[in-house]
N, C-alpha and C. Protein backbone atom coordinates (compact mmCIF):
# COMPACT_ATOMS: atom_id res chain seq x y z
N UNK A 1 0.85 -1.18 0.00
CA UNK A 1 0.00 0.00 0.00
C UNK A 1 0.90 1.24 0.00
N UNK A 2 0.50 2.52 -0.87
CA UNK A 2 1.79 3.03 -1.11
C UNK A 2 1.15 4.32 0.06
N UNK A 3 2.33 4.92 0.45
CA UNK A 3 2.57 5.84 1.59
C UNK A 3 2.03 7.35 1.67
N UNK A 4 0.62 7.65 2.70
CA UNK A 4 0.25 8.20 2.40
C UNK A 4 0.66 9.50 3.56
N UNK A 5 0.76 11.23 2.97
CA UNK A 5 0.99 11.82 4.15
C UNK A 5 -0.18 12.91 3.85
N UNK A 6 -0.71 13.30 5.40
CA UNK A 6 -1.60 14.60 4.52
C UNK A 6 -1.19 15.54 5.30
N UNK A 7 -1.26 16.48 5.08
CA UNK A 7 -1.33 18.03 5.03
C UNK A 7 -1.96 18.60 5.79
N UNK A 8 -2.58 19.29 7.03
CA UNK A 8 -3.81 19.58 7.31
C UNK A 8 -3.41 20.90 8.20
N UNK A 9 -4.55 21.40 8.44
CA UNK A 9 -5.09 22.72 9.23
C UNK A 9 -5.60 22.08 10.51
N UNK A 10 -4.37 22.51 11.62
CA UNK A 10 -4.89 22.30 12.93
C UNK A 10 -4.67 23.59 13.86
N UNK A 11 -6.04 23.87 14.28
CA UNK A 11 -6.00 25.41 15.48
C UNK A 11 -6.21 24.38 16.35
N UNK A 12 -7.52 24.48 17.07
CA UNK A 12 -7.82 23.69 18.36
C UNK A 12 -7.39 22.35 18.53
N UNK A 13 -7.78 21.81 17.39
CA UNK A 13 -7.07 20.16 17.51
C UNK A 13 -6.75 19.91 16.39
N UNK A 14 -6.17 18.54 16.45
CA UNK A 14 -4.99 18.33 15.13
C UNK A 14 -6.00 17.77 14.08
N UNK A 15 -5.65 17.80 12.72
CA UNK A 15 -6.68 17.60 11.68
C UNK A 15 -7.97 17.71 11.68
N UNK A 16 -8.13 19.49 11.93
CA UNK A 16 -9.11 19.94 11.50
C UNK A 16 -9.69 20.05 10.14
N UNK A 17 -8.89 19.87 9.14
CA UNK A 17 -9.15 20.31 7.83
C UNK A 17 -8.17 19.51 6.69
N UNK A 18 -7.81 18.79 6.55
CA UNK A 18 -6.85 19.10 5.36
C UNK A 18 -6.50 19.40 4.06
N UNK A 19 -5.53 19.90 3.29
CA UNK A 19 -5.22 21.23 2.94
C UNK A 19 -3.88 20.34 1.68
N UNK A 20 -3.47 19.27 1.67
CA UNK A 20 -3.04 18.85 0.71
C UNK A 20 -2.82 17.35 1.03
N UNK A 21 -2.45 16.03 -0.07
CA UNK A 21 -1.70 15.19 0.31
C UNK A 21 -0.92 14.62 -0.85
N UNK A 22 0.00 13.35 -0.06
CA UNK A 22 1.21 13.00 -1.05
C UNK A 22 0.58 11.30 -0.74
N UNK A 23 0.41 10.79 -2.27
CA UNK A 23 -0.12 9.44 -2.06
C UNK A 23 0.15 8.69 -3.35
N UNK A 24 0.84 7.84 -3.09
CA UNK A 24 1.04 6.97 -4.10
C UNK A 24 2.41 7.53 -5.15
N UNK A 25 3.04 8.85 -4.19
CA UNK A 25 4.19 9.67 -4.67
C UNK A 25 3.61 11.11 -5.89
N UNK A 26 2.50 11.24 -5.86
CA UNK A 26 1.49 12.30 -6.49
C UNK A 26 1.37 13.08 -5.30
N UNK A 27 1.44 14.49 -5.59
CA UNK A 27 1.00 15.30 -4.30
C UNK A 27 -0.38 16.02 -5.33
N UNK A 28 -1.45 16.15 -4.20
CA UNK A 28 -2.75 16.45 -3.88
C UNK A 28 -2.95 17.55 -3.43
N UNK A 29 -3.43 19.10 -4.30
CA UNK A 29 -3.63 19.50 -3.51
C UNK A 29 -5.21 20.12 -2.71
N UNK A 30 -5.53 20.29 -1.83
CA UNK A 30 -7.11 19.84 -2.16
C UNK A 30 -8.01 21.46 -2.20
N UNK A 31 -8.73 21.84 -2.93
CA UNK A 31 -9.45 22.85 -3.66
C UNK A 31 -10.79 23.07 -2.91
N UNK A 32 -11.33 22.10 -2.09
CA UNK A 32 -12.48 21.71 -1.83
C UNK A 32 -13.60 20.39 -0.86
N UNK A 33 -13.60 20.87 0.56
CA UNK A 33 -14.15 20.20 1.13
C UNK A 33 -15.63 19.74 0.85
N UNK A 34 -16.01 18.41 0.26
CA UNK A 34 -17.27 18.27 0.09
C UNK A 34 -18.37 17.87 1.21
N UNK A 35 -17.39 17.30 1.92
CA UNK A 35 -18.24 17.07 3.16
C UNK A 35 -17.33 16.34 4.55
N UNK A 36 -17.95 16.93 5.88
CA UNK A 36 -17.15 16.22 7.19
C UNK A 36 -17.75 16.00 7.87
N UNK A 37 -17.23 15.10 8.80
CA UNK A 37 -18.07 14.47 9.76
C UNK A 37 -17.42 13.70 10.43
N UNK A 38 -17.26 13.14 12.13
CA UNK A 38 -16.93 12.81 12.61
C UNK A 38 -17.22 10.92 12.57
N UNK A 39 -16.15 10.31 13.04
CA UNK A 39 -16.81 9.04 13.09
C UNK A 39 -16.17 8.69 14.82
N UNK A 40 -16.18 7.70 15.31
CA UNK A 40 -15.94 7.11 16.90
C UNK A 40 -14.55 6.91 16.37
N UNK A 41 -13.59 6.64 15.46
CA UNK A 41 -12.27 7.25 15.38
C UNK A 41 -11.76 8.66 15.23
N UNK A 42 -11.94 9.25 14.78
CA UNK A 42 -12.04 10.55 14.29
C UNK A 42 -12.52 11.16 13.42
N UNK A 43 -11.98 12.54 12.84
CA UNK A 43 -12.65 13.22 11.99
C UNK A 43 -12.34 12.66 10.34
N UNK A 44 -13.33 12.36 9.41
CA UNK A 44 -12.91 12.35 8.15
C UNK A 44 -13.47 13.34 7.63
N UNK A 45 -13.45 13.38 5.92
CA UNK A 45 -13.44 13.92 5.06
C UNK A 45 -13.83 13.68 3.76
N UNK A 46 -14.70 14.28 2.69
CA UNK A 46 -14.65 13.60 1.51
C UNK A 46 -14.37 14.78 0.68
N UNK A 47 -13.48 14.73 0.05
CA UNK A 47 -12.89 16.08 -0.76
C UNK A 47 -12.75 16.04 -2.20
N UNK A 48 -12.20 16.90 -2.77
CA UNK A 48 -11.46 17.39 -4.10
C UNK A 48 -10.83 18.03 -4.43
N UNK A 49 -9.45 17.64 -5.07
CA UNK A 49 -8.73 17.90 -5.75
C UNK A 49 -7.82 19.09 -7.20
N UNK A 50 -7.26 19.19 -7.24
CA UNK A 50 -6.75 20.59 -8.02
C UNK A 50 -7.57 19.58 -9.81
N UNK A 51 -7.00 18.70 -9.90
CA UNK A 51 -7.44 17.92 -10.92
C UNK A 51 -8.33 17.14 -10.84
N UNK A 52 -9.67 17.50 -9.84
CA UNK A 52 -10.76 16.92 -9.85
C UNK A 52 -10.71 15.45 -9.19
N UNK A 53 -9.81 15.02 -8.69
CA UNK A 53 -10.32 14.02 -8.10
C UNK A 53 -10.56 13.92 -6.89
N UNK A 54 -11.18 13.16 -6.48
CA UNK A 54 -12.16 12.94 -5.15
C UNK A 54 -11.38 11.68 -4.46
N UNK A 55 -11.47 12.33 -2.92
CA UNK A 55 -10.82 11.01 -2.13
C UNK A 55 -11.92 11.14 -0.94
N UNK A 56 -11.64 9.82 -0.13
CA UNK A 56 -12.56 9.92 1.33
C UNK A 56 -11.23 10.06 2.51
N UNK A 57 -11.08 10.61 3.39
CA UNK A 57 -9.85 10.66 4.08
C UNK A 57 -10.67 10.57 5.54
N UNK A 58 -9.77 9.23 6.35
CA UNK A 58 -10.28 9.07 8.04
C UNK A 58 -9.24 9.05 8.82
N UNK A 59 -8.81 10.12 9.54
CA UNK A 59 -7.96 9.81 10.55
C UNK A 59 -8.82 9.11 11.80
N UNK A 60 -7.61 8.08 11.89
CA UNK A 60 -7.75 7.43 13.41
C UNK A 60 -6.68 7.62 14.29
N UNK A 61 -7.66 8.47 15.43
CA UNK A 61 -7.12 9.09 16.23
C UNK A 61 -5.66 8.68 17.05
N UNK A 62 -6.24 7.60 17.82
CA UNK A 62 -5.72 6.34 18.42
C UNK A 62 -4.59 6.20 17.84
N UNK A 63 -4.66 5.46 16.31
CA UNK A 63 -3.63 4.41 15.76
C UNK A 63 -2.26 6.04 15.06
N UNK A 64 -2.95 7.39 15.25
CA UNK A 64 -2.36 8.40 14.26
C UNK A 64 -1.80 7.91 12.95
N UNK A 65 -2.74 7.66 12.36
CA UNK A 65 -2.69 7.38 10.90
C UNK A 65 -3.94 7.77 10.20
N UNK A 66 -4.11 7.76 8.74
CA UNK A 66 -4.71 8.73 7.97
C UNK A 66 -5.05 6.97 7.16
N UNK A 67 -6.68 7.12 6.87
CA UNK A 67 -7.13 6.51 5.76
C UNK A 67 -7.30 6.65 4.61
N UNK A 68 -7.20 6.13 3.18
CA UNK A 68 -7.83 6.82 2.17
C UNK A 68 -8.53 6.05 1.04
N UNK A 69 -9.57 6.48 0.24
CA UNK A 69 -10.35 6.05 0.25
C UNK A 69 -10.51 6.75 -1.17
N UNK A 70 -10.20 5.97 -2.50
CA UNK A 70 -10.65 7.09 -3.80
C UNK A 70 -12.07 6.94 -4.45
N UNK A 71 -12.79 7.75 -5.06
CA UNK A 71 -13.88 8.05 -5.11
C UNK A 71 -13.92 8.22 -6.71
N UNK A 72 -15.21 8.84 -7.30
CA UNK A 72 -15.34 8.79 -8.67
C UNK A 72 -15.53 9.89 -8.80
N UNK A 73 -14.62 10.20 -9.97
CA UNK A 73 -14.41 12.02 -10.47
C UNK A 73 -15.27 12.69 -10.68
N UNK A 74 -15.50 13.82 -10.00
CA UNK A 74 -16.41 14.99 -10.74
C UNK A 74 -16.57 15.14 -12.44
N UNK A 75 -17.54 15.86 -12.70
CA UNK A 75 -17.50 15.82 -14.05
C UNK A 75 -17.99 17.67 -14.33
N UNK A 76 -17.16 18.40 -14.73
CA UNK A 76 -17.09 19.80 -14.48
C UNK A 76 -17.08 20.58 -16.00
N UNK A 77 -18.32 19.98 -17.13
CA UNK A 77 -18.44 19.82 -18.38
C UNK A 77 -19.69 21.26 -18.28
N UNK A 78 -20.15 21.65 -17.38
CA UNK A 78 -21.37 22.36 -17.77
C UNK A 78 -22.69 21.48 -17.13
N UNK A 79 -23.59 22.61 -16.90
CA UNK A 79 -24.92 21.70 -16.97
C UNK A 79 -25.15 20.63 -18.08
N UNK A 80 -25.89 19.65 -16.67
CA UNK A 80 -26.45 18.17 -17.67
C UNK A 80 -27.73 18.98 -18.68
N UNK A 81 -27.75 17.98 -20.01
CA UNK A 81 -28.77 18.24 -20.63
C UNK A 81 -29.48 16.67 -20.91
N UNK A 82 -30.78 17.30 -20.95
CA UNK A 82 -31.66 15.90 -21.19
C UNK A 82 -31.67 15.37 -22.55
N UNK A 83 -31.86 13.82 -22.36
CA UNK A 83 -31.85 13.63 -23.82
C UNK A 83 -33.44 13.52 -24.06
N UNK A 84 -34.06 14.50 -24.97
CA UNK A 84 -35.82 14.21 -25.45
C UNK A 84 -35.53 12.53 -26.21
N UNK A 85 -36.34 11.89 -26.07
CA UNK A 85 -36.93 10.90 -26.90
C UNK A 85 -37.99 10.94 -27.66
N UNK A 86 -38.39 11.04 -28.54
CA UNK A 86 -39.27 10.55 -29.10
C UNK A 86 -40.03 9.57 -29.09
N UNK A 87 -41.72 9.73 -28.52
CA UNK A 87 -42.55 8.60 -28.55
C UNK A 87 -43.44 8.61 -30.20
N UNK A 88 -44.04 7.36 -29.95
CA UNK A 88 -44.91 7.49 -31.06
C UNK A 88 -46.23 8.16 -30.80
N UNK A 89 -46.46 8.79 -32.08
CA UNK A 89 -47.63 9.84 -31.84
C UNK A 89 -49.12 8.49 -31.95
N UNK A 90 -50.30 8.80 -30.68
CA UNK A 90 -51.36 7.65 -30.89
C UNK A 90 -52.23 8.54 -31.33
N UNK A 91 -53.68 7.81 -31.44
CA UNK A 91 -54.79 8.56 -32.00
C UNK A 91 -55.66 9.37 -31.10
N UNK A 92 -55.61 10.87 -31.45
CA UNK A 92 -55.78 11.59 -30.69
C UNK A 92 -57.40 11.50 -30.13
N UNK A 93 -58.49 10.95 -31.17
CA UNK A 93 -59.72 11.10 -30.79
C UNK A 93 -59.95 9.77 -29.95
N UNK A 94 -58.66 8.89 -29.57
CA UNK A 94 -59.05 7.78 -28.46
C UNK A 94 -59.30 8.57 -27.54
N UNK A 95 -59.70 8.15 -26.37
CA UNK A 95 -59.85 8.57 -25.08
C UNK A 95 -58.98 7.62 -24.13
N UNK A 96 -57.94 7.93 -23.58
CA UNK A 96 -56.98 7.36 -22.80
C UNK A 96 -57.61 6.33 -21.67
N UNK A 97 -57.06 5.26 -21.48
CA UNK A 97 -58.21 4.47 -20.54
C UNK A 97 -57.78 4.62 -19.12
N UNK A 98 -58.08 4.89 -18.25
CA UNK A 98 -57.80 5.09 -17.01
C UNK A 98 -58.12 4.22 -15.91
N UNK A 99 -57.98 4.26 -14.62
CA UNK A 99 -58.79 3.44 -13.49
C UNK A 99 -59.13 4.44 -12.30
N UNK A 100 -58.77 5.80 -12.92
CA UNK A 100 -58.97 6.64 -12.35
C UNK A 100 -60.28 7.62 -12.41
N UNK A 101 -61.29 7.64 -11.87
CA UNK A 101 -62.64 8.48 -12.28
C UNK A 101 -61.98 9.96 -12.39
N UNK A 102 -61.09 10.33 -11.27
CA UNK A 102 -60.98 11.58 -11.14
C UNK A 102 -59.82 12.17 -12.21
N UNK A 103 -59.04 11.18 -13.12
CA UNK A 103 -58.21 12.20 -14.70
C UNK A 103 -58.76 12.67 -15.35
N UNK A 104 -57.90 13.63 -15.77
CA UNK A 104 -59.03 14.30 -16.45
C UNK A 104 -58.04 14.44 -17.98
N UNK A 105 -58.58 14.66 -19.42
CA UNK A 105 -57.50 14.74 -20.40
C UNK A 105 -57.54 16.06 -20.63
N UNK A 106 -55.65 15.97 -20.79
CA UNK A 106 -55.20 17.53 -21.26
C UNK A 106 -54.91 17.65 -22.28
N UNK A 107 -55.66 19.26 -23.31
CA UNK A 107 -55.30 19.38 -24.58
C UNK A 107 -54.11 20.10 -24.38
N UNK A 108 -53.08 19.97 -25.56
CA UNK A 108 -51.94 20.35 -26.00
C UNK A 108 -52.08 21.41 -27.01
């Protein structure tokens, strides 16, 4: 497992935040906390990256070591667009069958 170190922002207590890492001999630097939260070891993290990638990071307190955990890349293309499909057009003077008394049909 290759050697991971992180980086972090500590005022009150130690790894409050962290702020870069070196993993797998790639240094990380991180752009963006997506979310934190404590667990009964300590504090983790799920973040991102200068080049978009996403890790989960858990320090355990106890053992002082850092977990990590890679995740699936953002995708930073623009708003999604829908794809329309095309149905087939039916016959408009049917009357749609329902089980519902209370539908009612809408003209277009």
């Amino acid at each position: 497992m290759p050697d991971l170190t992180v980086e972090c922002y500590s005022g009150h207590t130690y790894a409050q935040e962290p702020r870069a890492l070196t993993w797998g001999g790639r240094h990380y630097r991180v752009v963006h906390i997506e979310q934190r939260w404590r667990t009964p070891d300590g504090p983790a993290f799920r973040l991102r990256t200068e080049g978009e990638e996403r890790f989960e990071l858990r320090y355990h307190e106890i053992e002082d070591r850092w977990l990590i955990r890679t995740l699936a890349r953002t995708h930073r293309e623009g708003p999604k667009r829908a794809k329309i499909l095309a149905f087939p057009s039916r016959d408009r003077s049917a009357r749609p069958e329902s089980s519902n008394s209370e539908d009612k049909e809408v003209q277009s």
